[in-house]
Protein backbone atom coordinates (compact mmCIF):
# COMPACT_ATOMS: atom_id res chain seq x y z
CA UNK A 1 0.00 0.00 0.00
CA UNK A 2 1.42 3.64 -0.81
CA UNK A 3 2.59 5.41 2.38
CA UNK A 4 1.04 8.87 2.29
CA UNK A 5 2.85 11.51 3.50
CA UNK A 6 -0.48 14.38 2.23
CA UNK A 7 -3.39 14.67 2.95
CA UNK A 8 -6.11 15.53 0.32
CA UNK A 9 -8.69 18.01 0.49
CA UNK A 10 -11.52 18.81 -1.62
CA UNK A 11 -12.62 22.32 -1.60
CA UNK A 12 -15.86 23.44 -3.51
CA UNK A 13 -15.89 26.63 -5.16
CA UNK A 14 -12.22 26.73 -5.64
CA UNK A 15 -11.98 27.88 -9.02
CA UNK A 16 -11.74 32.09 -7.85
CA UNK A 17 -12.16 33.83 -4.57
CA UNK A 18 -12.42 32.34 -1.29
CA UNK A 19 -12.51 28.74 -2.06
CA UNK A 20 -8.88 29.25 -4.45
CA UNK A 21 -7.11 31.40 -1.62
CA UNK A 22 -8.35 28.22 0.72
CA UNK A 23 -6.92 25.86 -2.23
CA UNK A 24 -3.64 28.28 -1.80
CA UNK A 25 -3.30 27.89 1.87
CA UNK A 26 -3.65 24.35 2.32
CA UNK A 27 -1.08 23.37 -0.64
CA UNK A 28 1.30 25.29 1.46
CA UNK A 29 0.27 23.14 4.55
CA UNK A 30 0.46 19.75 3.22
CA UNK A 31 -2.53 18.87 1.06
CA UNK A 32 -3.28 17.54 -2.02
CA UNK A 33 -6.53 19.08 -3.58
CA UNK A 34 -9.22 18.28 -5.69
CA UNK A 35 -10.46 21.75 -6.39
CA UNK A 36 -14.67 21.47 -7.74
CA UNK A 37 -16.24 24.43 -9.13
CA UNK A 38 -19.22 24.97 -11.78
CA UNK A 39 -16.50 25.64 -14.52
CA UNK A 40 -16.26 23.42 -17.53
CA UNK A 41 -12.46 24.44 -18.13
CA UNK A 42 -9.94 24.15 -15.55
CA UNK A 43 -8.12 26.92 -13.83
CA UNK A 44 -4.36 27.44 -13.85
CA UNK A 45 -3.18 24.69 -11.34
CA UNK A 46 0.27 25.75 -11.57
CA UNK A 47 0.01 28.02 -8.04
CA UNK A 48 -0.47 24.86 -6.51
CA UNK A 49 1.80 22.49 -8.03
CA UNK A 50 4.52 25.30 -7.39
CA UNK A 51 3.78 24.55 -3.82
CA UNK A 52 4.14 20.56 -3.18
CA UNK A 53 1.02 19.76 -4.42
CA UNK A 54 -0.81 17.38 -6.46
CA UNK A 55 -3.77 18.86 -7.92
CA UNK A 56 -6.72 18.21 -9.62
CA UNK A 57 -9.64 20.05 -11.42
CA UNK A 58 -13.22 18.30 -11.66
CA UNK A 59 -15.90 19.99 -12.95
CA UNK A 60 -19.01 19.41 -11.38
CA UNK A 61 -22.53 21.37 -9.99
CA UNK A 62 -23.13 20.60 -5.85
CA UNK A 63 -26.63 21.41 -6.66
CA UNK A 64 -26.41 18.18 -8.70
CA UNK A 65 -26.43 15.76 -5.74
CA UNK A 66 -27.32 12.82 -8.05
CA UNK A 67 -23.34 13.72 -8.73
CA UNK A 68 -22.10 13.50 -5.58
CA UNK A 69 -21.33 9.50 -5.15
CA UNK A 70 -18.92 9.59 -8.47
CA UNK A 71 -17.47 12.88 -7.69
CA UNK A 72 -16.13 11.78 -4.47
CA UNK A 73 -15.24 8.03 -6.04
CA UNK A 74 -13.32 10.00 -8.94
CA UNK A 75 -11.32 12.65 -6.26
CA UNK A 76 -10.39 9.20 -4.35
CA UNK A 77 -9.51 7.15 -7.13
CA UNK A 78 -7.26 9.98 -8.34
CA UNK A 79 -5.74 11.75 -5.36
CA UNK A 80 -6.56 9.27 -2.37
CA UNK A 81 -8.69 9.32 0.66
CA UNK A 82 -10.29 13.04 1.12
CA UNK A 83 -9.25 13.96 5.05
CA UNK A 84 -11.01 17.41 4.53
CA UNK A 85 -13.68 18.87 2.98
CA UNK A 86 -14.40 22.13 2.62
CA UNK A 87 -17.83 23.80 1.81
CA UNK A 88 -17.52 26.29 -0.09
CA UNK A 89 -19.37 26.55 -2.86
CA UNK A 90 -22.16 29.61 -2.66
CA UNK A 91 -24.73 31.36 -4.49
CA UNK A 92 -25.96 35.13 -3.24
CA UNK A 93 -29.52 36.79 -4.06
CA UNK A 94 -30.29 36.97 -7.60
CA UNK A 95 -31.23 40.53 -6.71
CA UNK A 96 -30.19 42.36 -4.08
CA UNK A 97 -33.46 43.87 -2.82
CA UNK A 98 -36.76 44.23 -0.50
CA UNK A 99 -37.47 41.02 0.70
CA UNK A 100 -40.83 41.36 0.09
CA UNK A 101 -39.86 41.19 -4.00
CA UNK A 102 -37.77 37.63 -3.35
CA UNK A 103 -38.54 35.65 -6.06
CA UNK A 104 -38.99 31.96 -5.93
CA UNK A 105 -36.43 31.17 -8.36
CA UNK A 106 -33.96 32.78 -6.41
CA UNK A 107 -34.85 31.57 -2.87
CA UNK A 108 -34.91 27.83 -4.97
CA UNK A 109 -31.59 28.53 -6.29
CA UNK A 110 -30.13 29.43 -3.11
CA UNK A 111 -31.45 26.58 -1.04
CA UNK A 112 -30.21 24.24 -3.99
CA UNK A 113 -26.58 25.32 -3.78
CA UNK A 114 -26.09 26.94 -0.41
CA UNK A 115 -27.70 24.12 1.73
CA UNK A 116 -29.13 21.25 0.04
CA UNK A 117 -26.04 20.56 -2.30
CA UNK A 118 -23.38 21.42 1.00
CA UNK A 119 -25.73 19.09 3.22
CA UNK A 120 -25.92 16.36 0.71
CA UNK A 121 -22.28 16.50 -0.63
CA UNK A 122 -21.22 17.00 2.98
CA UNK A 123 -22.96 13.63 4.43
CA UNK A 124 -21.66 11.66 1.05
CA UNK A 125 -18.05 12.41 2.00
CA UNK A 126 -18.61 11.74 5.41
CA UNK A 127 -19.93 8.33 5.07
CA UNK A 128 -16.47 7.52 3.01
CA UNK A 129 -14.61 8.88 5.70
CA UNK A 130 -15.94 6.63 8.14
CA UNK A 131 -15.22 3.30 6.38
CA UNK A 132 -11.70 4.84 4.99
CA UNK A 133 -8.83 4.35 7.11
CA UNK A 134 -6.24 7.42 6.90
CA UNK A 135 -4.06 6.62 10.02
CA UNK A 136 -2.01 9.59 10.93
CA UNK A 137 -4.15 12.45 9.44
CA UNK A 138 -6.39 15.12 11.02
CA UNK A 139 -10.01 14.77 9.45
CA UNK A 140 -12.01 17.97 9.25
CA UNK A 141 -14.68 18.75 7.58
CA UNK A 142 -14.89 23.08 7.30
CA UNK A 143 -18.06 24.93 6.25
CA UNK A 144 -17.85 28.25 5.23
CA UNK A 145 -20.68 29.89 6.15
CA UNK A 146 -21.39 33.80 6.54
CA UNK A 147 -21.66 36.72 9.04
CA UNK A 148 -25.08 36.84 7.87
CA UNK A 149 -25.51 33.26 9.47
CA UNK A 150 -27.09 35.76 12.56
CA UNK A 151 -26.55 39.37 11.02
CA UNK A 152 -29.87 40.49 9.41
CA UNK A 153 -29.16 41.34 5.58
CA UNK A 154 -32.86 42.36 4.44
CA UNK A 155 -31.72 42.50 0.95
CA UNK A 156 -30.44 38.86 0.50
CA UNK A 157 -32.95 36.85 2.17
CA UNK A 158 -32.44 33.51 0.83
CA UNK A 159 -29.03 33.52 1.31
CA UNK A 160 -29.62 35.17 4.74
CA UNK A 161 -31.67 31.82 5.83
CA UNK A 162 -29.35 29.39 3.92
CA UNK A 163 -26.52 30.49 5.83
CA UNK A 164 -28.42 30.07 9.09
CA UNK A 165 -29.46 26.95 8.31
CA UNK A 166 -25.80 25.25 7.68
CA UNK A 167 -25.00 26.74 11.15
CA UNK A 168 -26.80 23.88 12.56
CA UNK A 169 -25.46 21.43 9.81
CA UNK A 170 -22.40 22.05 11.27
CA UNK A 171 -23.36 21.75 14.21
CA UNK A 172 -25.38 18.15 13.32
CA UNK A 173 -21.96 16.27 11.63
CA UNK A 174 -19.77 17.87 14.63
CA UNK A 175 -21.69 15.64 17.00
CA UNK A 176 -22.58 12.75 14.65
CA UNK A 177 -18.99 12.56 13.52
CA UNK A 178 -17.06 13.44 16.48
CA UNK A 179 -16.44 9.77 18.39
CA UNK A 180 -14.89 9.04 14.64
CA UNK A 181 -12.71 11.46 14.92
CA UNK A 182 -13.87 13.99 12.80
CA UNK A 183 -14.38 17.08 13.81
CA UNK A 184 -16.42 20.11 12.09
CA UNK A 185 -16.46 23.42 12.09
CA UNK A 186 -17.99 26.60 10.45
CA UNK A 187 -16.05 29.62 8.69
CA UNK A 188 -18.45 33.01 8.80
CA UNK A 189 -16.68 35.54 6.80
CA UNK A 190 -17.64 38.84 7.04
CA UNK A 191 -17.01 41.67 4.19
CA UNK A 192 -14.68 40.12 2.06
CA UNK A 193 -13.14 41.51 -1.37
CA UNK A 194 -14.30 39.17 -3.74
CA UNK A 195 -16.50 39.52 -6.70
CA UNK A 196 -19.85 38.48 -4.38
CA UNK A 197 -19.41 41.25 -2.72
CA UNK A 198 -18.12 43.42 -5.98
CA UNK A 199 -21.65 45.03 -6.42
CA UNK A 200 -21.96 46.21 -3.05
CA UNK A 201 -18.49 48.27 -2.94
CA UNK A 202 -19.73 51.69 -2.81
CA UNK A 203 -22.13 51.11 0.27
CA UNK A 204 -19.47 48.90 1.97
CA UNK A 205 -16.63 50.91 2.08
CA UNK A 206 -17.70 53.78 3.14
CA UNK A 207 -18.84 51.55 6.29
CA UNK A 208 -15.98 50.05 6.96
CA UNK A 209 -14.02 53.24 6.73
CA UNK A 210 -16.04 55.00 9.31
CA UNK A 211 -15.24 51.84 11.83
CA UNK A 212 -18.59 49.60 10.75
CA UNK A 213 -15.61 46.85 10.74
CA UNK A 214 -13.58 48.00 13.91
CA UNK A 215 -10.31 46.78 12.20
CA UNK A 216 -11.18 49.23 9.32
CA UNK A 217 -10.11 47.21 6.75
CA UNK A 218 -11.49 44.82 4.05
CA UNK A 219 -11.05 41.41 4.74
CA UNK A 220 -9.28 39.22 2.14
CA UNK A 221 -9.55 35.77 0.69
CA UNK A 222 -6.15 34.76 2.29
CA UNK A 223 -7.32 35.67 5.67
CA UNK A 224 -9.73 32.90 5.02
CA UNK A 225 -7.51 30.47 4.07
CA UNK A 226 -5.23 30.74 6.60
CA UNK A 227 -7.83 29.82 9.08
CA UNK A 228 -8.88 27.23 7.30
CA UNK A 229 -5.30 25.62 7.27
CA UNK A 230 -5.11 26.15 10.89
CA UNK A 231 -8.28 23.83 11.18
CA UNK A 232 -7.61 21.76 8.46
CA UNK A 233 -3.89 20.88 10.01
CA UNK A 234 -5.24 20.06 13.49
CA UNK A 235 -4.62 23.74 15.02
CA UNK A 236 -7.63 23.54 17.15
CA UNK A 237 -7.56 20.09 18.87
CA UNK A 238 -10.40 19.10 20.93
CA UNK A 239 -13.04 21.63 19.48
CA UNK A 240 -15.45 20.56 17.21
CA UNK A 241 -19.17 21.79 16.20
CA UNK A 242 -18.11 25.85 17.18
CA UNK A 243 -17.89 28.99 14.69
CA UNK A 244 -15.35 31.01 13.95
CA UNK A 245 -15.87 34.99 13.26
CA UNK A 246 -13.65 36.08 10.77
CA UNK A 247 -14.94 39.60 9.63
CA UNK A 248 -12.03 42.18 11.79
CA UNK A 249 -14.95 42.41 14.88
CA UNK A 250 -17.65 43.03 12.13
CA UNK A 251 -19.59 40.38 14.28
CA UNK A 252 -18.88 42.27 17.78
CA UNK A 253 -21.87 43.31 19.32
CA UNK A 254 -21.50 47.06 20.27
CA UNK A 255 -23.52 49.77 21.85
């Protein structure tokens, strides 16, 4: 049997943004990645192969969950066991607006990616994981959720409420998964430069300049991904099923 010396992560909505600064960070912490995004052509792998690491493009919709069982036989057959999964994968609002104009087709479309495809991709790794032996290798399985998981955004309800809702997901595989030694744990970005939050610039920064974010700063895809290597390499031992604010005290409750 080949000794493995990486472990191998697949990371959903790693083709731009949050989920490829994620990819980034873990190369340079010892994983091999199968990065999945909606893309039919692969990005530039180079960034990661520059860094120790074997990886992998597939091509593939979460909301597709009839695709989950061969997308996670393909990443194994190809890279190895998958020791963590991350959740990243997103859709906002079709239209920003007055929740009392949310459409159907967006609320649909949110719930399809944001929590039904995470929920249902998320349990079919986890039932490899638990007949897969990887001796030696922290097991994690990261959710990135939002700040909006418990900040009111009025004019992105559906992805308001889908965000909620994998707060308890997490919190559901922490516990179910934890005596296997798996532990889970949810990422809530706040304002983030990325091109989600692209249309929104103008309101945002002047917000965070006047101290809406007390660190007065954007946050950036890298400050994501470091976390999630410090989670992903075992950093935070004996915690499972918690949160973690990253949004420079956007979260803080102040009066």
């Amino acid at each position: 049997m080949e000794h493995r010396t990486r472990g191998v992560a697949l990371i959903t909505g790693a083709a731009r943004g949050i989920g490829h600064a994620i990819a980034g960070s873990l190369a340079l912490h010892g994983f091999d990645l199968a990065l999945v995004s909606l893309e039919t052509e692969a990005p530039d792998l180079s960034a990661f192969t520059r860094r120790g690491a074997r990886a992998e493009y597939f091509s593939s919709d979460i909301a597709r969950i009839d695709e989950h069982e061969g997308l996670v036989a393909r990443v194994e057959a190809s890279l190895g066991p998958i020791t963590c999964l991350v959740n990243n994968a997103g859709v906002t609002s079709m239209v920003r607006g007055d929740l009392l104009d949310l459409t159907p087709e967006s609320f649909d479309r949110s719930v399809a990616v944001n929590l039904r495809g995470t929920f249902f991709l998320t349990q079919a790794v986890a039932r490899r994981m638990l007949v897969t032996p990887t001796t030696g290798f922290t097991r994690t399985i990261i959710t990135i959720g939002s700040a909006n998981a418990s900040i009111v955004g009025e004019n992105r309800a559906d992805y308001c409420m889908t965000k909620s809702a994998l707060a308890m997901m997490n919190k559901l595989f922490a516990s179910r998964l934890a005596s296997a030694g798996i532990a889970a744990f949810e990422v809530r970005p706040g304002i983030i430069e990325t091109d989600m939050t692209a249309p929104a610039f103008e309101r945002y920064e002047p917000f965070i300049k006047s101290g809406g974010i007390p660190m007065e700063r954007w946050g950036h895809a890298d400050d994501i991904g470091r976390v999630a290597a410090t989670i992903a390499t075992g950093g935070m031992p004996f915690t499972t099923g918690v949160h973690i604010d990253v949004g420079g005290g956007l979260q803080l409750h102040r009066v």
